[in-house]
C-alpha atoms as a PDB file:
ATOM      1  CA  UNK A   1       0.000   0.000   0.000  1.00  0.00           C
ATOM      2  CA  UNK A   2       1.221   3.873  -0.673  1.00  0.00           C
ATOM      3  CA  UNK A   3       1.107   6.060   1.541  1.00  0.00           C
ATOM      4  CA  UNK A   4      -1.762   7.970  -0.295  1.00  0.00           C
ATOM      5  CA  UNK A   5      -3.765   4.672  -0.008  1.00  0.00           C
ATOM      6  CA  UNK A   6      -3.051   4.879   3.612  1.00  0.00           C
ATOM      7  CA  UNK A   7      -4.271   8.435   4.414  1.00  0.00           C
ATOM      8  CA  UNK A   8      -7.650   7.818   2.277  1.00  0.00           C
ATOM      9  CA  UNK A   9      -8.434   4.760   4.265  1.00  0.00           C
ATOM     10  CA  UNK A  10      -7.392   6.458   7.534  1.00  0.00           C
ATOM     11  CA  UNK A  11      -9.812   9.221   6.689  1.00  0.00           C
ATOM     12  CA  UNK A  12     -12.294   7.458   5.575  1.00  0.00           C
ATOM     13  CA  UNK A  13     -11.899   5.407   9.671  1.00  0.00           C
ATOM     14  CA  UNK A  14     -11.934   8.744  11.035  1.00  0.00           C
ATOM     15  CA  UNK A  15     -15.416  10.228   9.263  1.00  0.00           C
ATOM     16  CA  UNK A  16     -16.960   6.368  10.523  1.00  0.00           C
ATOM     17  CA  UNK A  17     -15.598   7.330  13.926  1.00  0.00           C
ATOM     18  CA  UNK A  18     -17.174  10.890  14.108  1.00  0.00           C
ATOM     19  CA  UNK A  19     -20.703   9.897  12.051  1.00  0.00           C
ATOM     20  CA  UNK A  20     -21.091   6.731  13.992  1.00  0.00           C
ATOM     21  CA  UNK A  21     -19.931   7.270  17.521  1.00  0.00           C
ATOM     22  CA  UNK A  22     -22.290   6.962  20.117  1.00  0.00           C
ATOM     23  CA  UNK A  23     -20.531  10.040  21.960  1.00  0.00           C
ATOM     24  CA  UNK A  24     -16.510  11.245  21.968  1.00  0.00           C
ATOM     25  CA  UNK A  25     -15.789   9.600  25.023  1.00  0.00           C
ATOM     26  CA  UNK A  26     -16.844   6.369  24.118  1.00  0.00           C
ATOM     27  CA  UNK A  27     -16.737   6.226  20.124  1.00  0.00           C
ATOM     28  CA  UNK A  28     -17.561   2.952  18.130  1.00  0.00           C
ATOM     29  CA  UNK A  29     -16.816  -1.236  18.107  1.00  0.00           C
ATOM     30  CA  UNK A  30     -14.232  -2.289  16.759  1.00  0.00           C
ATOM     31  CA  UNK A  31     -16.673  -4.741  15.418  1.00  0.00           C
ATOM     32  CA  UNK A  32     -18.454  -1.816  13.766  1.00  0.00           C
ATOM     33  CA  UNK A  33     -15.467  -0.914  11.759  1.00  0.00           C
ATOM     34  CA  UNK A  34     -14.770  -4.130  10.558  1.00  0.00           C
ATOM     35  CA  UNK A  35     -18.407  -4.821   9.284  1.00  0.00           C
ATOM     36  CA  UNK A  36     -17.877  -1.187   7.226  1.00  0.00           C
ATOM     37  CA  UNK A  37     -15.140  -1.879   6.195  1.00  0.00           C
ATOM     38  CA  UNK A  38     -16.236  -5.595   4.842  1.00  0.00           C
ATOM     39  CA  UNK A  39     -18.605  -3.248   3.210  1.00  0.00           C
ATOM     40  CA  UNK A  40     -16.447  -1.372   1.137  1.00  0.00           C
ATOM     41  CA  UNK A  41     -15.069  -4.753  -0.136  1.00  0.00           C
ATOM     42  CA  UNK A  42     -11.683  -3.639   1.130  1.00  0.00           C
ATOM     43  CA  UNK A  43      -9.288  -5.826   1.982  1.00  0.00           C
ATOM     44  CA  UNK A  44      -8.977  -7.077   5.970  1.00  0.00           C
ATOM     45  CA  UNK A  45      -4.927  -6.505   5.529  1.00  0.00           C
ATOM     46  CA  UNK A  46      -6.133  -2.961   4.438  1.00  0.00           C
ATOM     47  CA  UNK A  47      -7.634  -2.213   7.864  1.00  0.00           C
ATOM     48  CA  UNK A  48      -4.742  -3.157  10.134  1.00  0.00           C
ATOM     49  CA  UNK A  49      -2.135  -1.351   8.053  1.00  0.00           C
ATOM     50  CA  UNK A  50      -4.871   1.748   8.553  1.00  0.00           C
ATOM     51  CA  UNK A  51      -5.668   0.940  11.883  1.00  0.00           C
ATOM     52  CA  UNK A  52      -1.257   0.811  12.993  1.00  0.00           C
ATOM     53  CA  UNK A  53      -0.873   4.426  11.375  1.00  0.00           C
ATOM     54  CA  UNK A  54      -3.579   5.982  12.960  1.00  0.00           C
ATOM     55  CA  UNK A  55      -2.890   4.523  16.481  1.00  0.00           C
ATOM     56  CA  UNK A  56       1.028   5.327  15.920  1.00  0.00           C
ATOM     57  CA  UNK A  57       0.512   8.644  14.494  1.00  0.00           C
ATOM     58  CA  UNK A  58      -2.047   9.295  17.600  1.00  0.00           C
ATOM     59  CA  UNK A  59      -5.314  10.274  15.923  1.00  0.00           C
ATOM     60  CA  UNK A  60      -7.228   7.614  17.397  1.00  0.00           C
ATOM     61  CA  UNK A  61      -7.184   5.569  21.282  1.00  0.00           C
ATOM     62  CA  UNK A  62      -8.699   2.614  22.476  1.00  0.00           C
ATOM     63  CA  UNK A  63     -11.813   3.579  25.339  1.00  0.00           C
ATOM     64  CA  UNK A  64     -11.017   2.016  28.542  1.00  0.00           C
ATOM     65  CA  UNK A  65     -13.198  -0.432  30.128  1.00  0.00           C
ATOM     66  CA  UNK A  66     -15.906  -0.867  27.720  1.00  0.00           C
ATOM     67  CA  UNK A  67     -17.023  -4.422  26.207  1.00  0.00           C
ATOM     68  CA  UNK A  68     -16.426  -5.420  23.562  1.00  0.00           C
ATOM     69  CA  UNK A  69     -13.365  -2.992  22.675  1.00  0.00           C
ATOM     70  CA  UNK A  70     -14.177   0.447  21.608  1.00  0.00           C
ATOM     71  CA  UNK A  71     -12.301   2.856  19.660  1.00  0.00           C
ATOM     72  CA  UNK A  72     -12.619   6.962  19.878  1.00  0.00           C
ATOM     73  CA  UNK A  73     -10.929   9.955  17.784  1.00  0.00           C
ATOM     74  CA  UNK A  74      -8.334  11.743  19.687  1.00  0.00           C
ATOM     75  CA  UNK A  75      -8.113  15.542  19.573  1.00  0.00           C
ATOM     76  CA  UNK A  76      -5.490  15.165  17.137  1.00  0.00           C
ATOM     77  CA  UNK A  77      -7.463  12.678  14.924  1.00  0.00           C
ATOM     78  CA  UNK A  78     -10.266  15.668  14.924  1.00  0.00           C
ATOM     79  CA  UNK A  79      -7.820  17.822  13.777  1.00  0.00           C
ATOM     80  CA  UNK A  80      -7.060  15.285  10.819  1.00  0.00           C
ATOM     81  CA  UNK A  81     -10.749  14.863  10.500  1.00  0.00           C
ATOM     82  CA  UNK A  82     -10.963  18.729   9.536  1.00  0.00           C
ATOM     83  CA  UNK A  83      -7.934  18.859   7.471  1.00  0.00           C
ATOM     84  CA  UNK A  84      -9.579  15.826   5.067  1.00  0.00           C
ATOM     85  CA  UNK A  85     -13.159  17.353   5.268  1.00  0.00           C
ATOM     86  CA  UNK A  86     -11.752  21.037   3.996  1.00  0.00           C
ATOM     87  CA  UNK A  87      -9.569  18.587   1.330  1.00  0.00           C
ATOM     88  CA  UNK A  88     -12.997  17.377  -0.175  1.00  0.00           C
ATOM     89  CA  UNK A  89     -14.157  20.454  -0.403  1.00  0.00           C
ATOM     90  CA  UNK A  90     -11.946  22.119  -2.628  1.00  0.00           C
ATOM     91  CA  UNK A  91     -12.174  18.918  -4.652  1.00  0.00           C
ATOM     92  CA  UNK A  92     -14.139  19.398  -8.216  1.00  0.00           C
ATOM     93  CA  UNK A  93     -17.444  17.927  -8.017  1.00  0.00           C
ATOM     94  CA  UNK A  94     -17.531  14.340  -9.668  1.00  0.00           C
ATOM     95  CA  UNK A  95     -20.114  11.885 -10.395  1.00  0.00           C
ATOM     96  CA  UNK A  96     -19.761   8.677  -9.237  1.00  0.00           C
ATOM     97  CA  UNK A  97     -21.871   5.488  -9.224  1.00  0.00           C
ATOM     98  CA  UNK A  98     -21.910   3.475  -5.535  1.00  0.00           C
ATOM     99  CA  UNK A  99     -20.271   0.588  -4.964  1.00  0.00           C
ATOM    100  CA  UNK A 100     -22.485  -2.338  -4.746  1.00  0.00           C
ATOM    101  CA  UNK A 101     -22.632  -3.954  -1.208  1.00  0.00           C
ATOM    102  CA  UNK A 102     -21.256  -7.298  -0.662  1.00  0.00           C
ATOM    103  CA  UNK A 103     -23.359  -9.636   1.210  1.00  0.00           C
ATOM    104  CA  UNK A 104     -21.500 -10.242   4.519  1.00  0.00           C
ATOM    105  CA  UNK A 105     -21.049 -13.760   5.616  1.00  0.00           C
ATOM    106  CA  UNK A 106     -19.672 -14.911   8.907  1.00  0.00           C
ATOM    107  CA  UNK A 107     -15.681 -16.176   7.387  1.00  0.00           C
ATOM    108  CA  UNK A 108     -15.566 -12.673   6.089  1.00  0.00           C
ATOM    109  CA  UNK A 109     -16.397 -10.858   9.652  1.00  0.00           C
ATOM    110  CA  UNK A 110     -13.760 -13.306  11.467  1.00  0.00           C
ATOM    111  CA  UNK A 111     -10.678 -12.869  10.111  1.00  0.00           C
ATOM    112  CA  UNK A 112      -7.586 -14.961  11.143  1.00  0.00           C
ATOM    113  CA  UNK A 113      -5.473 -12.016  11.682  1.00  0.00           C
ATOM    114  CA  UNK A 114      -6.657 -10.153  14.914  1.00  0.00           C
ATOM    115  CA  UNK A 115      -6.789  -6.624  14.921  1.00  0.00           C
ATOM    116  CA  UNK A 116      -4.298  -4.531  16.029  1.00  0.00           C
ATOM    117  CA  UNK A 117      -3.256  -3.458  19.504  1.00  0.00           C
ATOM    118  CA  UNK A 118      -2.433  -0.228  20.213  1.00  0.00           C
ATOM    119  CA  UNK A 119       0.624   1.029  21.174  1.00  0.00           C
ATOM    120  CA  UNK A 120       1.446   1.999  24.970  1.00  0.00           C
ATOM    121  CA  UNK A 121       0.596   5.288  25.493  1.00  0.00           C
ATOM    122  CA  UNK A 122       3.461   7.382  27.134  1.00  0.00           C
ATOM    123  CA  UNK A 123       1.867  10.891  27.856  1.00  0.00           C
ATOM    124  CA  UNK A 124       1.799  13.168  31.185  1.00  0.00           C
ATOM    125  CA  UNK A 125      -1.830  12.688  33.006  1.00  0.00           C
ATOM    126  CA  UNK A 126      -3.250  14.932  35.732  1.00  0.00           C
ATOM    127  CA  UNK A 127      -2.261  13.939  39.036  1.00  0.00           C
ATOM    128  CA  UNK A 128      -5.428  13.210  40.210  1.00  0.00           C
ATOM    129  CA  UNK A 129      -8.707  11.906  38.415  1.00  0.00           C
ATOM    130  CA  UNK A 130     -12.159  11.915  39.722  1.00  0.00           C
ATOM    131  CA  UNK A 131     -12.642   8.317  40.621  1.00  0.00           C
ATOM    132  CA  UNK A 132     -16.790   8.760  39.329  1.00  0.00           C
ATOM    133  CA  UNK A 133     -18.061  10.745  36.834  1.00  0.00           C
ATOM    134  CA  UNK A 134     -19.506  14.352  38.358  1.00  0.00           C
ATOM    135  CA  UNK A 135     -21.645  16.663  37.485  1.00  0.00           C
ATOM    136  CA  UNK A 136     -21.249  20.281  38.130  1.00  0.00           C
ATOM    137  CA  UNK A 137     -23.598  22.166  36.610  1.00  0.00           C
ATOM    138  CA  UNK A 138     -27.070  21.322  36.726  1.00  0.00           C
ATOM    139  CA  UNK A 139     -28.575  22.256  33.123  1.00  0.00           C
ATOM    140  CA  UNK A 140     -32.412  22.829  34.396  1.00  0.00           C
ATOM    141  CA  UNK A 141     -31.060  25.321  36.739  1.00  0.00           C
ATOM    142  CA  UNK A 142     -28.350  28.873  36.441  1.00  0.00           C
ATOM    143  CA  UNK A 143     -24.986  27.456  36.578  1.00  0.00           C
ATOM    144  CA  UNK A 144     -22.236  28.765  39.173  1.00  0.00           C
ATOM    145  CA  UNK A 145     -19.262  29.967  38.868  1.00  0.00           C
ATOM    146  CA  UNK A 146     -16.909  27.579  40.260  1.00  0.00           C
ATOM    147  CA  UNK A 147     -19.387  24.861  38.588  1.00  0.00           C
ATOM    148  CA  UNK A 148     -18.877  26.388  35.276  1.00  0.00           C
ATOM    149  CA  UNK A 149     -14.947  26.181  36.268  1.00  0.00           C
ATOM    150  CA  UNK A 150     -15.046  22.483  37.203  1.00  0.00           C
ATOM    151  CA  UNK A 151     -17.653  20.916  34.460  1.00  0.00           C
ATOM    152  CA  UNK A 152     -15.959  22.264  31.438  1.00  0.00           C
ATOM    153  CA  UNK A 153     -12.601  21.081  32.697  1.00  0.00           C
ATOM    154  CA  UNK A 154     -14.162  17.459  33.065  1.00  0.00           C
ATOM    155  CA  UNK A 155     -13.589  17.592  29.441  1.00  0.00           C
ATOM    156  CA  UNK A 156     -10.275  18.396  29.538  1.00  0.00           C
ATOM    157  CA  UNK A 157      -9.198  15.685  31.969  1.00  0.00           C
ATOM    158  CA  UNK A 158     -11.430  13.020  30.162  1.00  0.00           C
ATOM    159  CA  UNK A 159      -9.597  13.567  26.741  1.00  0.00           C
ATOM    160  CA  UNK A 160      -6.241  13.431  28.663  1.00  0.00           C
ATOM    161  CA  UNK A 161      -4.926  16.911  27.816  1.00  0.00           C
ATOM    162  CA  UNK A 162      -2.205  19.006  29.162  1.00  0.00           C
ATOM    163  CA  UNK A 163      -0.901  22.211  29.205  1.00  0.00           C
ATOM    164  CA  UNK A 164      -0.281  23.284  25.369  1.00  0.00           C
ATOM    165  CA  UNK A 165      -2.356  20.893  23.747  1.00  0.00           C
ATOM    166  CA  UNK A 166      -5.409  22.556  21.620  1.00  0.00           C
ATOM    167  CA  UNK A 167      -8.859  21.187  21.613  1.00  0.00           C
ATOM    168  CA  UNK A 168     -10.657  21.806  18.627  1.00  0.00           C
ATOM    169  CA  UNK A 169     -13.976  24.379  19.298  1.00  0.00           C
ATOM    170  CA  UNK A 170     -16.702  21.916  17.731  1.00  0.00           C
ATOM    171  CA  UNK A 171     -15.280  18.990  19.636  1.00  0.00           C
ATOM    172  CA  UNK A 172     -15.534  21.159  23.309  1.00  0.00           C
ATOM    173  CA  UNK A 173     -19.479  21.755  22.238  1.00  0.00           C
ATOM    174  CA  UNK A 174     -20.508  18.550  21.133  1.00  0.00           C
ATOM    175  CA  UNK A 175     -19.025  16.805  24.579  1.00  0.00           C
ATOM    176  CA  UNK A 176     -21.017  20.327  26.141  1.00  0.00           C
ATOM    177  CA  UNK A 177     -23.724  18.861  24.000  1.00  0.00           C
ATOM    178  CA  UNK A 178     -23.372  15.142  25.055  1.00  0.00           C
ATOM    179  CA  UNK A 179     -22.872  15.814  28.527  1.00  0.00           C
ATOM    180  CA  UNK A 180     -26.832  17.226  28.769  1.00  0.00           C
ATOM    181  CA  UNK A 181     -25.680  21.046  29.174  1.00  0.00           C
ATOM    182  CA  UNK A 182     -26.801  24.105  27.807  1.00  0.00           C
ATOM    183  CA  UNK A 183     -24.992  26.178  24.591  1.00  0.00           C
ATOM    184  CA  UNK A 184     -25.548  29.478  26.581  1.00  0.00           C
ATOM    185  CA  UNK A 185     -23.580  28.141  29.665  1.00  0.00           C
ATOM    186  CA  UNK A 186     -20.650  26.807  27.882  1.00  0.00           C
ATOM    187  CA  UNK A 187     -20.240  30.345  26.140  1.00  0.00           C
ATOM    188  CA  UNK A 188     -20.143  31.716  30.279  1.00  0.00           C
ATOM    189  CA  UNK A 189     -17.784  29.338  31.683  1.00  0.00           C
ATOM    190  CA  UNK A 190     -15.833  29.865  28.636  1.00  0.00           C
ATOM    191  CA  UNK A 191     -15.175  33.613  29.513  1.00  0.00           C
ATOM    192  CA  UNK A 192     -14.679  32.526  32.963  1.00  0.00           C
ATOM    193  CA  UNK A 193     -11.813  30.330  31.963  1.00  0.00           C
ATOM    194  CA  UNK A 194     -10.713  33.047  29.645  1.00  0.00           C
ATOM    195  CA  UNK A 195     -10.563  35.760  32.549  1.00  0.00           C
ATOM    196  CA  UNK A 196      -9.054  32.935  34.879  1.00  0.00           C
ATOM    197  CA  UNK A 197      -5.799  32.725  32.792  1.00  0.00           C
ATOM    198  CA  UNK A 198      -6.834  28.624  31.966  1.00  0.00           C
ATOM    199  CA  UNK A 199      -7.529  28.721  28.236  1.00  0.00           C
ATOM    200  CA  UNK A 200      -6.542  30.619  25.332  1.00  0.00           C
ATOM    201  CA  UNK A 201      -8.028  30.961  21.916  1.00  0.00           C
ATOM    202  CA  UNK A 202      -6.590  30.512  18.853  1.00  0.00           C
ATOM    203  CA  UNK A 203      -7.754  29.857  15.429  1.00  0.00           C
ATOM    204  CA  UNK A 204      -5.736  27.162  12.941  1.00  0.00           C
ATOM    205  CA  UNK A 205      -7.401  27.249   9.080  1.00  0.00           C
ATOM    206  CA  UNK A 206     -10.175  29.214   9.920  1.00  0.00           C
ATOM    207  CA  UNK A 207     -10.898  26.748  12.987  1.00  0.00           C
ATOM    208  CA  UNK A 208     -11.143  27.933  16.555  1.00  0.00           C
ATOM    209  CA  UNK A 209      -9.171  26.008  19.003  1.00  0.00           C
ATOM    210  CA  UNK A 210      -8.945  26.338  22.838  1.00  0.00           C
ATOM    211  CA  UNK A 211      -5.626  25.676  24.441  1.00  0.00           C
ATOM    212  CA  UNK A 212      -5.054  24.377  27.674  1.00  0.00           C
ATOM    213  CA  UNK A 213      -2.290  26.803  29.649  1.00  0.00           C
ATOM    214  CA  UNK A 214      -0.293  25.882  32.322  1.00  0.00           C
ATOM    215  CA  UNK A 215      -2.250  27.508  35.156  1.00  0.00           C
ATOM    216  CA  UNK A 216      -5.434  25.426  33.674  1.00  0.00           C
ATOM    217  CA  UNK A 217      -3.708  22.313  33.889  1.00  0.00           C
ATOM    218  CA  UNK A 218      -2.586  23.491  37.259  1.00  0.00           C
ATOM    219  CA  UNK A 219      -6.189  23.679  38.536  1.00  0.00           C
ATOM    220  CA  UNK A 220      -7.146  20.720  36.517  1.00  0.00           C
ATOM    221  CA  UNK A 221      -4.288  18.232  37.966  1.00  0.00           C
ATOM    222  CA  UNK A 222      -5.006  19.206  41.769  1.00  0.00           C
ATOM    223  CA  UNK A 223      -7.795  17.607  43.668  1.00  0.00           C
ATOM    224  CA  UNK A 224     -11.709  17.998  42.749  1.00  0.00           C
ATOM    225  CA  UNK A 225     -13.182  20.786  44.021  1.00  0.00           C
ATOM    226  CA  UNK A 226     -15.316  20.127  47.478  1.00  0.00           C
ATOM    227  CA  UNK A 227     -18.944  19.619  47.427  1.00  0.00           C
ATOM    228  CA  UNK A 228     -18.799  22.095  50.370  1.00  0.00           C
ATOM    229  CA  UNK A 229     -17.263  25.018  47.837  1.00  0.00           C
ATOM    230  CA  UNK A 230     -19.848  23.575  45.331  1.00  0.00           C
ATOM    231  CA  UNK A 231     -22.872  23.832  47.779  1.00  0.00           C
ATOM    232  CA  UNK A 232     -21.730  27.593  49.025  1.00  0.00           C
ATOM    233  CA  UNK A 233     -21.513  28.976  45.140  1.00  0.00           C
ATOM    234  CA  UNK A 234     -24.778  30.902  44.313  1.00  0.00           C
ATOM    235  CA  UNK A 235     -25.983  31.318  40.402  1.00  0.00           C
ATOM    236  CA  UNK A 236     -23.525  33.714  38.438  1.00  0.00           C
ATOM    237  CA  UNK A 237     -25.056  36.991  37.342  1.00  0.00           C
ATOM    238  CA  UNK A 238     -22.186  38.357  35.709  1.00  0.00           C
ATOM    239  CA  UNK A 239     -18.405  37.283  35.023  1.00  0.00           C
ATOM    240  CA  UNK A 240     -16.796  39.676  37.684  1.00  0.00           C
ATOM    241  CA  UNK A 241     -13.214  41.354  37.952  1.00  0.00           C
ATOM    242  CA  UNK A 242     -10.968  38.536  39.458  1.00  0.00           C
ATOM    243  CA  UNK A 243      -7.223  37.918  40.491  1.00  0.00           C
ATOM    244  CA  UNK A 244      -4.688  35.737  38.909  1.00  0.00           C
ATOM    245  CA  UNK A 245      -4.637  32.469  40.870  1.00  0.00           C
ATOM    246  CA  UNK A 246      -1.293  33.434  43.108  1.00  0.00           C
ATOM    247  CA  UNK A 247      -2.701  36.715  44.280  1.00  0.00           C
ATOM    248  CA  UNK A 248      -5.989  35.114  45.061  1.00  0.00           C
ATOM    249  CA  UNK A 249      -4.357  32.209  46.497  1.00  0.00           C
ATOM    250  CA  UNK A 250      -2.483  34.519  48.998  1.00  0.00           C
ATOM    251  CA  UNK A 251      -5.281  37.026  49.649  1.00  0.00           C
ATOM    252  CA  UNK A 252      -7.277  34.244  50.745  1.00  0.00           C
ATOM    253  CA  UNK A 253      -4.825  32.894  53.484  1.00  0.00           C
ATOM    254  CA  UNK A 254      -4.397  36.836  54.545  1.00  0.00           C
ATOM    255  CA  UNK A 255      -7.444  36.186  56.370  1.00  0.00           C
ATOM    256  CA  UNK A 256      -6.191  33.190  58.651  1.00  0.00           C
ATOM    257  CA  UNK A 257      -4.093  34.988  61.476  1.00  0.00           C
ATOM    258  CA  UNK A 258      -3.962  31.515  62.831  1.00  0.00           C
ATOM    259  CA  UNK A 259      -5.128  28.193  63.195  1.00  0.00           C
ATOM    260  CA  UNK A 260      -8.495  29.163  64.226  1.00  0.00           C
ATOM    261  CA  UNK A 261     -11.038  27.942  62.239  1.00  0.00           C
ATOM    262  CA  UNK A 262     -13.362  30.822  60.692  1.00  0.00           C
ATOM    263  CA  UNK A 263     -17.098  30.331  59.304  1.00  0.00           C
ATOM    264  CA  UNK A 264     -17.325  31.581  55.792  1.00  0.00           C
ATOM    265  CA  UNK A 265     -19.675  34.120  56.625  1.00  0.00           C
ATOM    266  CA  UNK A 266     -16.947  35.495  58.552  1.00  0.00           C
ATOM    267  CA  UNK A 267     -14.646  35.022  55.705  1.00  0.00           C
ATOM    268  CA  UNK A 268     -17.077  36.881  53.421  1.00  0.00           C
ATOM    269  CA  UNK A 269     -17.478  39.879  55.817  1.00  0.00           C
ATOM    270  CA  UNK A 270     -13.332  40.181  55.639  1.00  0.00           C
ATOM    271  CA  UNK A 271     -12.943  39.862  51.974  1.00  0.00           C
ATOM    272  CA  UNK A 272     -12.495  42.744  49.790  1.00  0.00           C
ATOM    273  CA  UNK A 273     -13.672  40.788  46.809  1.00  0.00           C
ATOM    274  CA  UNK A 274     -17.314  39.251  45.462  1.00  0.00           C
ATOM    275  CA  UNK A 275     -18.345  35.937  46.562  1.00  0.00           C
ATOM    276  CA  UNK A 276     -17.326  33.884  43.943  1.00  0.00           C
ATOM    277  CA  UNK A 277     -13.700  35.408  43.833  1.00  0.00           C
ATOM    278  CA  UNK A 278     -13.653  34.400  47.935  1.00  0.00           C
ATOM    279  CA  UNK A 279     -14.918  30.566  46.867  1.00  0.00           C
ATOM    280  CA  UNK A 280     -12.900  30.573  43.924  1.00  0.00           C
ATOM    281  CA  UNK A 281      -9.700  31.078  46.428  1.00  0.00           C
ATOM    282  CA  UNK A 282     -10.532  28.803  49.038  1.00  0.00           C
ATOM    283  CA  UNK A 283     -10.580  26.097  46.652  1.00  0.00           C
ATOM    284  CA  UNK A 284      -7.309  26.995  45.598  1.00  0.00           C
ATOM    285  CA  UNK A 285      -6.406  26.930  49.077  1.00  0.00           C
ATOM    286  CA  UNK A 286      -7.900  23.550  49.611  1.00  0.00           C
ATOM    287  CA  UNK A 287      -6.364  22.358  45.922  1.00  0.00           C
ATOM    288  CA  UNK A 288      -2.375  23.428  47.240  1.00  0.00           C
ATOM    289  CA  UNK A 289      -3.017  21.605  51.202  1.00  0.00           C
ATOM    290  CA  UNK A 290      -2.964  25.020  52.413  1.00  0.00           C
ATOM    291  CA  UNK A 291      -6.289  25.472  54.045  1.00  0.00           C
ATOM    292  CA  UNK A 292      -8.697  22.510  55.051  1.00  0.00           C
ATOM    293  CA  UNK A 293     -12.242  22.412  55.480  1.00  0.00           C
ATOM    294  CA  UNK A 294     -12.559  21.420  58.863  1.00  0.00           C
ATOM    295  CA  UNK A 295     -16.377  21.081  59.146  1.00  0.00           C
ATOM    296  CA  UNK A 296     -18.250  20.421  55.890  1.00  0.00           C
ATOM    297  CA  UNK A 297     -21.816  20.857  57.219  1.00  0.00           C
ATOM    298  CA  UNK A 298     -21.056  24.381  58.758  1.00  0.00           C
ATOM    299  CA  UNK A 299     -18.135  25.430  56.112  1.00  0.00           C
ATOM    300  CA  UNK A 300     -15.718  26.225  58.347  1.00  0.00           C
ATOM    301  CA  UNK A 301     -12.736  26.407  57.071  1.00  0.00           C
ATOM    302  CA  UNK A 302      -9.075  26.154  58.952  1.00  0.00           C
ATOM    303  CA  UNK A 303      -5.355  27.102  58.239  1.00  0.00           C
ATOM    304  CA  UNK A 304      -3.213  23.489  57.317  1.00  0.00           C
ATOM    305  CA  UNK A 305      -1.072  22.615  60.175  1.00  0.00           C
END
């Protein structure tokens, strides 16, 4: 095979993956491909030289524990994905008659060569991973800040990105999409992560991207965000003024003069800031071991020994 032959299969794989997948994060059988592929009276050899380059050249990764075996687009094999769709269009139209379908019988759909495995993946991971999936923003009601904060950074962590790597725009909303949540609210926690310092925009062929920066991944590799934060947040009204994460971070412990536990409505009557900005440190606080929560029901909240 050429390596021409080898790209037009591989795109071909990654348009089934994107049309076909139930959702990002868990994508399609492997079974699935084969029984397209069968289709296209293609032969089997064909789909594991396909299958190698796109799992060595990292555009698509095996989903973890799901039976039988699944396969998903990375956000590099989205990337391709857009690269090959823009390709056909500034093809010339052509007419062309359809293949005719091959009846599929059960020695073509096992073949005696099994699939290939993919390779060991060697990348950097956050530190820590929530160990069930979590919701932070309830779509039937106004989202919060620090919910905002947390739920679009789920998607971040679930497509194992760090600090530099770009996630295509129409990928972020479709997982927004697939995850139950609202358009409006992913546009607000957007600017949110903007004025935080944890994304950047960019735009690559007339496609926007959001980058991960290093203070994002920060935030992102440092333990989930307590439910006691969570429950204290009240529904944003507006994106207000806020502090880079060190200044915040430090302001916050300003208010400890010592080990003494404080309430957060005492907290709230020493802070210069809004609400959110207040929350949005003590979970930084909480994130670095510098401040614990030392009573969850009443919020109180105490300097680390």
């Amino acid at each position: 095979m050429t390596d021409d032959t080898i790209e037009e299969d591989a795109d071909d794989l990654l348009h089934w993956l994107n049309a076909h997948s139930v959702s990002i994060s868990d994508g399609i059988p492997i079974s699935m491909i084969q029984l397209k592929w069968v289709a296209t009276r293609r032969r089997h050899e064909q789909l594991k030289v396909s299958l190698e380059w796109l799992f060595s050249n990292g555009l698509i990764m095996m989903t973890p524990d799901l039976t039988p075996p699944h396969v998903r687009l990375s956000p590099l094999g989205f990337e391709k994905l857009l690269m090959a769709t823009d390709s056909l269009r500034s093809r010339p139209a052509e007419v062309t008659m359809p293949l005719p379908i091959a009846p599929l019988v059960p020695s073509v759909l096992q073949p005696s060569a099994p699939l290939p495995r993919p390779p060991p993946v060697v990348a950097t991971k956050p530190a820590a991973e929530p160990t069930t999936p979590t919701s932070f923003v309830d779509p039937t009601k106004p989202p919060t800040e620090i919910g905002l904060r947390n739920q679009i950074l789920t998607i971040f962590r679930d497509l194992k990105l760090v600090a530099g790597q770009q996630l295509i725009a129409m990928t972020l909303a479709r997982y927004w999409q697939e995850m139950g949540q609202r358009g409006e609210h992913l546009r607000s926690g957007i600017d949110v992560m903007l004025r935080d310092g944890y994304l950047e925009h960019s735009v690559k062929r007339y496609e926007n991207y959001w980058l991960l920066t290093p203070t994002g991944f920060a935030y992102l590799s440092a333990p989930i965000s307590a439910s006691t934060l969570l429950a204290l947040a009240r529904p944003m009204t507006e994106i207000a003024v806020s502090e880079k994460d060190g200044v915040l971070r430090d302001k916050t412990l300003s208010l400890f003069k010592s080990n003494t536990p404080l309430p957060f409505t005492a907290l709230e009557k020493l802070w210069p800031l809004g609400r959110d900005a207040l929350i949005h440190g003590l979970d930084l606080c909480c994130k670095s071991g510098d401040l614990e929560i030392a009573d969850a029901e009443a919020a109180l909240f105490g300097k680390r020994r």
